[in-house]
Protein backbone atom coordinates (compact mmCIF):
# COMPACT_ATOMS: atom_id res chain seq x y z
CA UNK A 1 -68.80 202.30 132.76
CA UNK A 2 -70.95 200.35 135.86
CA UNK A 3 -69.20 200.74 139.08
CA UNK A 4 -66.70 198.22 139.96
CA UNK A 5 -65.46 197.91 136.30
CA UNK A 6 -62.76 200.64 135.88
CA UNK A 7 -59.19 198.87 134.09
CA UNK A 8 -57.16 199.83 136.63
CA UNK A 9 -53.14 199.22 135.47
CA UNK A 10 -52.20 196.11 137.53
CA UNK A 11 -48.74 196.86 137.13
CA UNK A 12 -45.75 194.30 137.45
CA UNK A 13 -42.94 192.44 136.09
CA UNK A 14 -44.05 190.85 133.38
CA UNK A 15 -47.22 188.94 134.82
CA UNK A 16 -45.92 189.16 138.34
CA UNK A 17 -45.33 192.26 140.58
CA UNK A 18 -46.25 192.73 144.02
CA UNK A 19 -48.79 192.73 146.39
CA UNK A 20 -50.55 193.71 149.59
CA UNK A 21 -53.12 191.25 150.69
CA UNK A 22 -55.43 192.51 153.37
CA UNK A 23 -57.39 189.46 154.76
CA UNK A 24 -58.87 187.39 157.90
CA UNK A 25 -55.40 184.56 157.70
CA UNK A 26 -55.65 181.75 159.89
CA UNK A 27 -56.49 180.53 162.65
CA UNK A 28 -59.48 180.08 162.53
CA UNK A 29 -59.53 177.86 159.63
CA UNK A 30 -62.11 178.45 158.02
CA UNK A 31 -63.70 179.46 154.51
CA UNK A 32 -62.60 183.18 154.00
CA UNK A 33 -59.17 182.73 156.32
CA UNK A 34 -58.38 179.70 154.01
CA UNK A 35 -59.22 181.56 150.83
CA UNK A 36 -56.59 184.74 152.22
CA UNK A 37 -53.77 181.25 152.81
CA UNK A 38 -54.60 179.94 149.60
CA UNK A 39 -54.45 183.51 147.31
CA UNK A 40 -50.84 184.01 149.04
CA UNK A 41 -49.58 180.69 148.11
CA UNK A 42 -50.68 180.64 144.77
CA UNK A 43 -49.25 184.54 144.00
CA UNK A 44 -46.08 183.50 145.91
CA UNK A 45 -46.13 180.53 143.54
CA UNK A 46 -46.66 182.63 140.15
CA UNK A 47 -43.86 184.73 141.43
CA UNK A 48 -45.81 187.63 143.23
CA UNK A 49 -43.63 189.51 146.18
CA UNK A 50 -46.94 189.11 148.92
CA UNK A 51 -47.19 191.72 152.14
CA UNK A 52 -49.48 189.78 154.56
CA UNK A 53 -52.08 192.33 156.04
CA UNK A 54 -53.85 190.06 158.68
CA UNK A 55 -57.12 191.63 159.84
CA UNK A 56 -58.25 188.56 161.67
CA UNK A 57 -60.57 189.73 164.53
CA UNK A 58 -58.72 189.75 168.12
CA UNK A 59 -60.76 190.52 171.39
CA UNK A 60 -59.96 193.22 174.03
CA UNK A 61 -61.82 193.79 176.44
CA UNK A 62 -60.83 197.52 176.67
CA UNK A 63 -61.29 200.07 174.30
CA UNK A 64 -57.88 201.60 174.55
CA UNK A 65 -56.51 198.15 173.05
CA UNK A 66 -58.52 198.24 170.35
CA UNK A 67 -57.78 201.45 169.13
CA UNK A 68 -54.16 200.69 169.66
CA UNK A 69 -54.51 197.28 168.08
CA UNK A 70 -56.21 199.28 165.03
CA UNK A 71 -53.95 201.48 165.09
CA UNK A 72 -50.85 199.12 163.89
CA UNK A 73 -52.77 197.72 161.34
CA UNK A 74 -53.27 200.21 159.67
CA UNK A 75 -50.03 202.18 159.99
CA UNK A 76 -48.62 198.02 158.51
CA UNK A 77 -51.58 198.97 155.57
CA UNK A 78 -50.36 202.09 154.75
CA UNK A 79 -47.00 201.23 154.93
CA UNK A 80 -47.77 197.87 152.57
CA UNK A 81 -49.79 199.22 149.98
CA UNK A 82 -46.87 201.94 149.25
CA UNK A 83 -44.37 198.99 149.32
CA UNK A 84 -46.55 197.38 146.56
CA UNK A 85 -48.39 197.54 142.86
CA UNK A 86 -51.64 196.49 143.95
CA UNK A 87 -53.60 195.84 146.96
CA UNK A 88 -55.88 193.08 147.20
CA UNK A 89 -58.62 192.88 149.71
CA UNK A 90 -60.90 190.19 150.93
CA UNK A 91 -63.75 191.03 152.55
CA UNK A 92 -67.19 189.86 153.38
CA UNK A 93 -69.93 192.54 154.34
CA UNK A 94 -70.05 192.67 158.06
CA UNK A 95 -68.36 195.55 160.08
CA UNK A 96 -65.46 194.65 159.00
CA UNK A 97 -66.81 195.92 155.58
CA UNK A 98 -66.53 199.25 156.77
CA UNK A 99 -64.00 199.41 159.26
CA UNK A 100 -61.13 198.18 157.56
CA UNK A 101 -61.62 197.68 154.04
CA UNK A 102 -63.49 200.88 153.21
CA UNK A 103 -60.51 202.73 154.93
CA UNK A 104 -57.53 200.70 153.12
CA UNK A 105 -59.55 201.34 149.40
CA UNK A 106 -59.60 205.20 150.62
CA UNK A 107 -55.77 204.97 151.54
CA UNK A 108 -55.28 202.79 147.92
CA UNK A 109 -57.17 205.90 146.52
CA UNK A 110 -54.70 208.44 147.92
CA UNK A 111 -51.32 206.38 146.85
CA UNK A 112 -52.54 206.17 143.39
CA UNK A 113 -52.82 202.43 143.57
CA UNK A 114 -54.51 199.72 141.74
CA UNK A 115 -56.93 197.73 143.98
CA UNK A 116 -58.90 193.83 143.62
CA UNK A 117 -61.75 193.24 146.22
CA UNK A 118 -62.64 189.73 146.48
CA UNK A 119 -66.01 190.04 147.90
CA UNK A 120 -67.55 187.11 149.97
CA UNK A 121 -69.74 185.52 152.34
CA UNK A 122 -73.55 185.09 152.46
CA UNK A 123 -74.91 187.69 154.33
CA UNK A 124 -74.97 190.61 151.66
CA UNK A 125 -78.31 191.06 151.46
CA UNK A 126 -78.91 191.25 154.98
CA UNK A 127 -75.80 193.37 156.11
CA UNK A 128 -75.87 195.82 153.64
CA UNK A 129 -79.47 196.87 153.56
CA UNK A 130 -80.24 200.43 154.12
CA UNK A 131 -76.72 200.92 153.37
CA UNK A 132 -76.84 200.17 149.79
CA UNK A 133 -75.59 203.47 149.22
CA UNK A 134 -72.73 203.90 150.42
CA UNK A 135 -71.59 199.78 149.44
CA UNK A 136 -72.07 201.12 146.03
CA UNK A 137 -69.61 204.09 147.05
CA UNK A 138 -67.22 201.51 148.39
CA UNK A 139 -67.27 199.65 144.90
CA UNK A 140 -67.07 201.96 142.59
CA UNK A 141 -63.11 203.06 144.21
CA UNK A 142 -62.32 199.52 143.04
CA UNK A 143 -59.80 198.98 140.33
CA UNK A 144 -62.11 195.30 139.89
CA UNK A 145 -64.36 193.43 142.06
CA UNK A 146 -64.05 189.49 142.20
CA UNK A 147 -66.54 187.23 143.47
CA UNK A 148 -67.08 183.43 143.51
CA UNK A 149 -70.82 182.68 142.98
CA UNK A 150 -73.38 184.12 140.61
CA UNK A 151 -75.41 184.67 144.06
CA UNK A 152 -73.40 187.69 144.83
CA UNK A 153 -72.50 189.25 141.22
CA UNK A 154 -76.44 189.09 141.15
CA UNK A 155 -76.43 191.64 144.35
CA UNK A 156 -73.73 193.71 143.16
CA UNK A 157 -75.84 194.10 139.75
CA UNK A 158 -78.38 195.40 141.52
CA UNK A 159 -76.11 197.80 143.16
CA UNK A 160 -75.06 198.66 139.11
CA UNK A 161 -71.41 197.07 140.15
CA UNK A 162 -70.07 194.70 138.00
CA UNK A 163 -68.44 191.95 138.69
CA UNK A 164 -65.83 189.16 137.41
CA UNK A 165 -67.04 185.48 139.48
CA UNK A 166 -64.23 183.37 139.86
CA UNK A 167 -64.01 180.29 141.56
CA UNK A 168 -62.40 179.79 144.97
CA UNK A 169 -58.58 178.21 145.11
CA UNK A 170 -59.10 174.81 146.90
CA UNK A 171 -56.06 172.08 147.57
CA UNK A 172 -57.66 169.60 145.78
CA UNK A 173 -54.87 166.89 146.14
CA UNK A 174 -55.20 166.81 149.37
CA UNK A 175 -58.69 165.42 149.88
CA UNK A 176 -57.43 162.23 148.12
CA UNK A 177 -60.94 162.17 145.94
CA UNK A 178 -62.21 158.17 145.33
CA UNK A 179 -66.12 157.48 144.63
CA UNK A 180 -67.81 155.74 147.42
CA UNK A 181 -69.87 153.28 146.71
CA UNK A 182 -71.54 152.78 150.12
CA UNK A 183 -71.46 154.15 153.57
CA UNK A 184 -69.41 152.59 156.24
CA UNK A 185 -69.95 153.19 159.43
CA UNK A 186 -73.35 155.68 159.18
CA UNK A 187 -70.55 158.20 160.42
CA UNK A 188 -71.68 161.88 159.75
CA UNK A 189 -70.16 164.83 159.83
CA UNK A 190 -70.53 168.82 160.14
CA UNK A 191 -67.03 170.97 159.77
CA UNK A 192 -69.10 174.64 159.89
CA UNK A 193 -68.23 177.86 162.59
CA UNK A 194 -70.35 177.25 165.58
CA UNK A 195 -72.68 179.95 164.99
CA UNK A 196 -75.92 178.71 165.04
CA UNK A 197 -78.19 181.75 163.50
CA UNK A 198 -75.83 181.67 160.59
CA UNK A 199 -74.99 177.90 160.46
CA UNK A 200 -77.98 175.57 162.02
CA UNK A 201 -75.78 173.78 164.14
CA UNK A 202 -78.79 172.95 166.36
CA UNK A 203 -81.02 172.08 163.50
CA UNK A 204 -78.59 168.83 162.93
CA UNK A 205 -78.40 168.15 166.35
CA UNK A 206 -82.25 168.21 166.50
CA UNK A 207 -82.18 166.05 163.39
CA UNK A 208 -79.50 163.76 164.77
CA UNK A 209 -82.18 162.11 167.15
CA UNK A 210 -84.56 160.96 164.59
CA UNK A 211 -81.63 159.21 162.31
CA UNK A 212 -80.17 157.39 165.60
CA UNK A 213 -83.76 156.06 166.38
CA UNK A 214 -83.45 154.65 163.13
CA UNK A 215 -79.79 154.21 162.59
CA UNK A 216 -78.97 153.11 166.69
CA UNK A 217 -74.84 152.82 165.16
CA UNK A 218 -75.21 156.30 163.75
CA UNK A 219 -72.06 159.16 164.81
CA UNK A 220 -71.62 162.61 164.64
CA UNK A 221 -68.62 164.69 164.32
CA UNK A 222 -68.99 168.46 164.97
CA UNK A 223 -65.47 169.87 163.61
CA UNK A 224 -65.14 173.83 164.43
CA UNK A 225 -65.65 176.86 167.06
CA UNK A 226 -67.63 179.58 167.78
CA UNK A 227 -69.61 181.37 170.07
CA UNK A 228 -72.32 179.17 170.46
CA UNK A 229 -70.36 175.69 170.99
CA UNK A 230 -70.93 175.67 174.91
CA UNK A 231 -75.00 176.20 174.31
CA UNK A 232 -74.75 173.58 171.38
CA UNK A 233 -72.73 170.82 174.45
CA UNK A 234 -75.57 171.45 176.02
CA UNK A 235 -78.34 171.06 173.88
CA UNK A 236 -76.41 167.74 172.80
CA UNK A 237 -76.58 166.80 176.32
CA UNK A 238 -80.20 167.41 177.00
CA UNK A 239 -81.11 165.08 174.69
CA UNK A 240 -79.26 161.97 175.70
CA UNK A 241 -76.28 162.16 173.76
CA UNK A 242 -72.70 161.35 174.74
CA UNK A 243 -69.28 162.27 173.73
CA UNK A 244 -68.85 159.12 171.36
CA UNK A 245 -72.24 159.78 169.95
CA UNK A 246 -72.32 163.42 168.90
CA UNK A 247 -68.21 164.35 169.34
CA UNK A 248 -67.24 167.91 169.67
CA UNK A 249 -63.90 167.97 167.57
CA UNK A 250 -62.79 171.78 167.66
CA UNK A 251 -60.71 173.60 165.45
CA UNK A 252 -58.63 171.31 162.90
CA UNK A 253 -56.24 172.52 160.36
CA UNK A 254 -57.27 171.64 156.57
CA UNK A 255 -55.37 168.16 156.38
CA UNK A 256 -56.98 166.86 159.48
CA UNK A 257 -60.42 167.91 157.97
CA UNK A 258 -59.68 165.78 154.37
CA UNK A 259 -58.75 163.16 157.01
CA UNK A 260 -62.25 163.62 158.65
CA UNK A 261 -63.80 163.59 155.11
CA UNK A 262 -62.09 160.56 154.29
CA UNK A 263 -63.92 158.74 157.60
CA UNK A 264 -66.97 160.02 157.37
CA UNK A 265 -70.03 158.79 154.96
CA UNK A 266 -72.07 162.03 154.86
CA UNK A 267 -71.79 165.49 154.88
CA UNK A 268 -74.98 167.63 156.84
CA UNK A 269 -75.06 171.05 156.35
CA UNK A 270 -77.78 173.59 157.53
CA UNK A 271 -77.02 176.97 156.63
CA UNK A 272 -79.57 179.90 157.06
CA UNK A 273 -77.54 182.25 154.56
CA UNK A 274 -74.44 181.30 152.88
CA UNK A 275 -72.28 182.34 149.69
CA UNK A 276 -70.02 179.26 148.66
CA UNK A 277 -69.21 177.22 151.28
CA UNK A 278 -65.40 175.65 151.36
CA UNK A 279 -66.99 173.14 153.65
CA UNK A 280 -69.35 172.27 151.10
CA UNK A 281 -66.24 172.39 148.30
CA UNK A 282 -63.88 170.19 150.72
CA UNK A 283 -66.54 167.89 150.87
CA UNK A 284 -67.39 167.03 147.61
CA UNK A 285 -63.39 167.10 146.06
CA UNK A 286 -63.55 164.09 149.14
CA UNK A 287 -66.41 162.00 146.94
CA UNK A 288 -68.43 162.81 150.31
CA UNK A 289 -72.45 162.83 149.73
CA UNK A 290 -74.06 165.77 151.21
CA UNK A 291 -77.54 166.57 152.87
CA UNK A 292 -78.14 170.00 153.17
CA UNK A 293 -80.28 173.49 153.00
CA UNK A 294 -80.22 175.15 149.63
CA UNK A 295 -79.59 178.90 150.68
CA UNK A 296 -78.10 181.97 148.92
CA UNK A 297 -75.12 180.90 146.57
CA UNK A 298 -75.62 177.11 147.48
CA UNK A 299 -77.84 176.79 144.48
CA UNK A 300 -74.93 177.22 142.02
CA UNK A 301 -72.81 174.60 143.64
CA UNK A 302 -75.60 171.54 144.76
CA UNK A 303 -78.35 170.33 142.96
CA UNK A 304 -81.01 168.46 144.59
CA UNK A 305 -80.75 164.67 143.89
CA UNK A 306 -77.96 165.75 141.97
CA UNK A 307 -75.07 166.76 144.24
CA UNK A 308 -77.50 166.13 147.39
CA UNK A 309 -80.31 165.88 149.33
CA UNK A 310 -81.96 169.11 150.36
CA UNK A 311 -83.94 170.06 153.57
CA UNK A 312 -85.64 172.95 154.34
CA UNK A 313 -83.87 175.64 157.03
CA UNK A 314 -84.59 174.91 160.02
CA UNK A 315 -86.30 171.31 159.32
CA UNK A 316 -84.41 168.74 161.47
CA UNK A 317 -87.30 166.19 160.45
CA UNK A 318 -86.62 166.14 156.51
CA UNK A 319 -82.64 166.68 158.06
CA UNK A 320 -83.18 163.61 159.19
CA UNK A 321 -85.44 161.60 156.48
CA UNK A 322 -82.83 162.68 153.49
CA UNK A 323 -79.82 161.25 155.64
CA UNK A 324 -81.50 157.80 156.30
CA UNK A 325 -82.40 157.92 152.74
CA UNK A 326 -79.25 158.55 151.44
CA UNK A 327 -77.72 155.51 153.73
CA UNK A 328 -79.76 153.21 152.49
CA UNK A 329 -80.10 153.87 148.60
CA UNK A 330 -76.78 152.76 147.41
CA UNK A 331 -77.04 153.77 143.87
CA UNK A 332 -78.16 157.17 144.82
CA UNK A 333 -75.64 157.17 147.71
CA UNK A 334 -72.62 156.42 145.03
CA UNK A 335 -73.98 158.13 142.25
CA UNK A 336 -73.78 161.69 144.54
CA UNK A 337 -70.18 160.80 144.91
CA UNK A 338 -69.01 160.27 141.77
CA UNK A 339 -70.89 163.24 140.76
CA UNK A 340 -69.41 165.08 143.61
CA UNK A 341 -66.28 164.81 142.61
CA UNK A 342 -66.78 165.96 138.87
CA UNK A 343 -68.51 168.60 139.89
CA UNK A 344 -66.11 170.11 142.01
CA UNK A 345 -63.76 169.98 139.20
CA UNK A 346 -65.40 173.14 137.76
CA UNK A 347 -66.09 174.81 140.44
CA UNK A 348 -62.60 175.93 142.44
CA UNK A 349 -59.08 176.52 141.00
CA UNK A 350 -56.43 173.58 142.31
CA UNK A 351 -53.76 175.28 144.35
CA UNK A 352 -50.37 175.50 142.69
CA UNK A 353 -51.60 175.18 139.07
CA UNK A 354 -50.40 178.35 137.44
CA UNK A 355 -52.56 180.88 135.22
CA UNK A 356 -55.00 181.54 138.18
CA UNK A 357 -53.32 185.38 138.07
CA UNK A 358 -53.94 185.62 134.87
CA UNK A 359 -57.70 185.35 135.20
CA UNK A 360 -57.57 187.39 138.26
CA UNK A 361 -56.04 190.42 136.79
CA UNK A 362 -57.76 189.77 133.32
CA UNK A 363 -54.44 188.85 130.71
């Protein structure tokens, strides 16, 4: 049997039992801390008892706080996976990879209990080379491995791990979907983590120029933080642009962001390296039409002149030429709504339908 495959019992009452969830919960909101919110909900709502293991990342500035910090969580692990049938993990493949999840699948290991990693984010490929190795030992201690695009069951298959893709949870009645049939207000908008290397923050920026020489009325909304957001103010600055032109939202919970979606008449995304983006989800269960790079696991959710209009990474030029474009072709404009919104249909799991367990554990 491939690694990543063994039955495991998933044990319970019935369907329902209980479980530890080990995740990044927000804040931030944002795609994986969302997910973590959305996976407790829906167990709580198919009658799971949930143990909330938040491994959100929290800065110190000494080292003795760290390990102290550490320390709790993982004593609140340990004491949370004995409390429960199964623990459930999700983790992308940054340090995190190793430093808490590899640990709390060692300590599911010793307790003789069942485990689900839900595996995520873009960077797989990068993070884990050389390492390959020991990822594969990580995986093959899981009871099953869950991931949501083809993108990364394809890595894992090269790793010999196998692995069940299943679609991320999304509130979709809350992004109040309705097919647009032509922009309002050129109004665009970017809800990524300010993290330029990983997210091309700059690259829109860049681009934004060239659609406002065109488009004079044009916006932009930049919803989200990160590390870079001071050095993106400032490249916004630099080239001529003021608050009201290119505005600097920060963090928003998940209604405010369908509001957003609702106001705005384009989505731009630029990713380097992605997985499946809930911005990218949010966007198009909001009938919003989307310009964007076609990177990693973005393949098997937008299809040029499908779903989009796709740019190369790191091309603010085309950036800009697709977004003019799609303000000023109507039909295509409308018909990448409507589209938008089917699509998304069969691509998440609505939050609060019930069976999404059973698919999870496999009954």
């Amino acid at each position: 049997m491939a690694a990543g495959s063994k039955p495991g019992k998933l044990k319970g009452r019935g369907l329902a039992g209980s479980v530890a969830l080990l995740a990044p919960f927000p804040p931030p909101h944002a795609g994986i801390p969302n997910q973590a919110e959305y996976m407790g909900r829906q167990l709580e709502m198919e009658g799971f008892i949930v143990r909330k293991v938040r491994t959100t990342k929290v800065f110190f500035a000494h080292q003795f706080l760290r390990v102290i910090f550490y320390s709790f969580l993982f004593i609140k692990c340990i004491i949370s996976i004995a409390l429960s049938d199964t623990l459930m993990v999700i983790s992308g493949s940054t340090t995190d990879f190793w430093l808490i999840t590899f640990p709390a699948l060692i300590i599911c290991q010793i307790l003789g209990k069942d485990s689900l990693l839900f595996f995520r984010g873009g960077g797989a490929y990068v993070n884990l080379r050389g390492r390959r190795a020991g990822a594969k030992f990580v995986f093959r201690i899981v009871s099953k491995v869950l991931v949501p695009s083809e993108y990364l069951a394809k890595f894992l298959r090269e790793l010999g791990v196998d692995a069940k893709i299943l679609g991320d949870i999304l509130p979709l009645s809350d992004f109040l979907a309705f097919p647009r049939g032509k922009p309002k207000d050129a109004l665009f908008m970017v809800s990524r983590r300010l993290e330029d290397t990983t997210y091309g923050i700059s690259t829109i920026i860049r681009g934004f120029v060239n659609i406002k020489k065109v488009v004079p009325k044009s916006r932009l909304l930049i919803l989200g933080n990160g590390p870079d957001k001071e050095r993106l103010r400032r490249l916004s600055a630099d080239l001529g642009f003021g608050e009201k032109e290119v505005s600097f939202i920060g963090e928003v919970g998940r209604e405010e962001v369908a509001r957003y979606i609702q106001e705005a008449d384009i989505m731009l995304n630029a990713s380097t390296i992605d997985n499946f983006p809930n911005a990218i989800l949010e966007a198009m269960a909001g009938g919003l039409p989307i310009v964007s790079t076609i990177v990693g696991g973005i393949p098997w959710i937008l299809e040029e002149g499908n779903n989009c209009l796709a740019f190369d990474v790191g091309d603010d030029v085309g950036m800009a030429k697709q977004a003019v474009r799609l303000l000023r072709d109507r039909v295509l404009y409308s018909g990448i709504s409507r589209r938008n919104i089917a699509r998304v249909q069969k691509l998440v799991w609505p939050l609060g339908i019930p069976g999404w367990t059973r698919k999870v554990f496999g009954r």
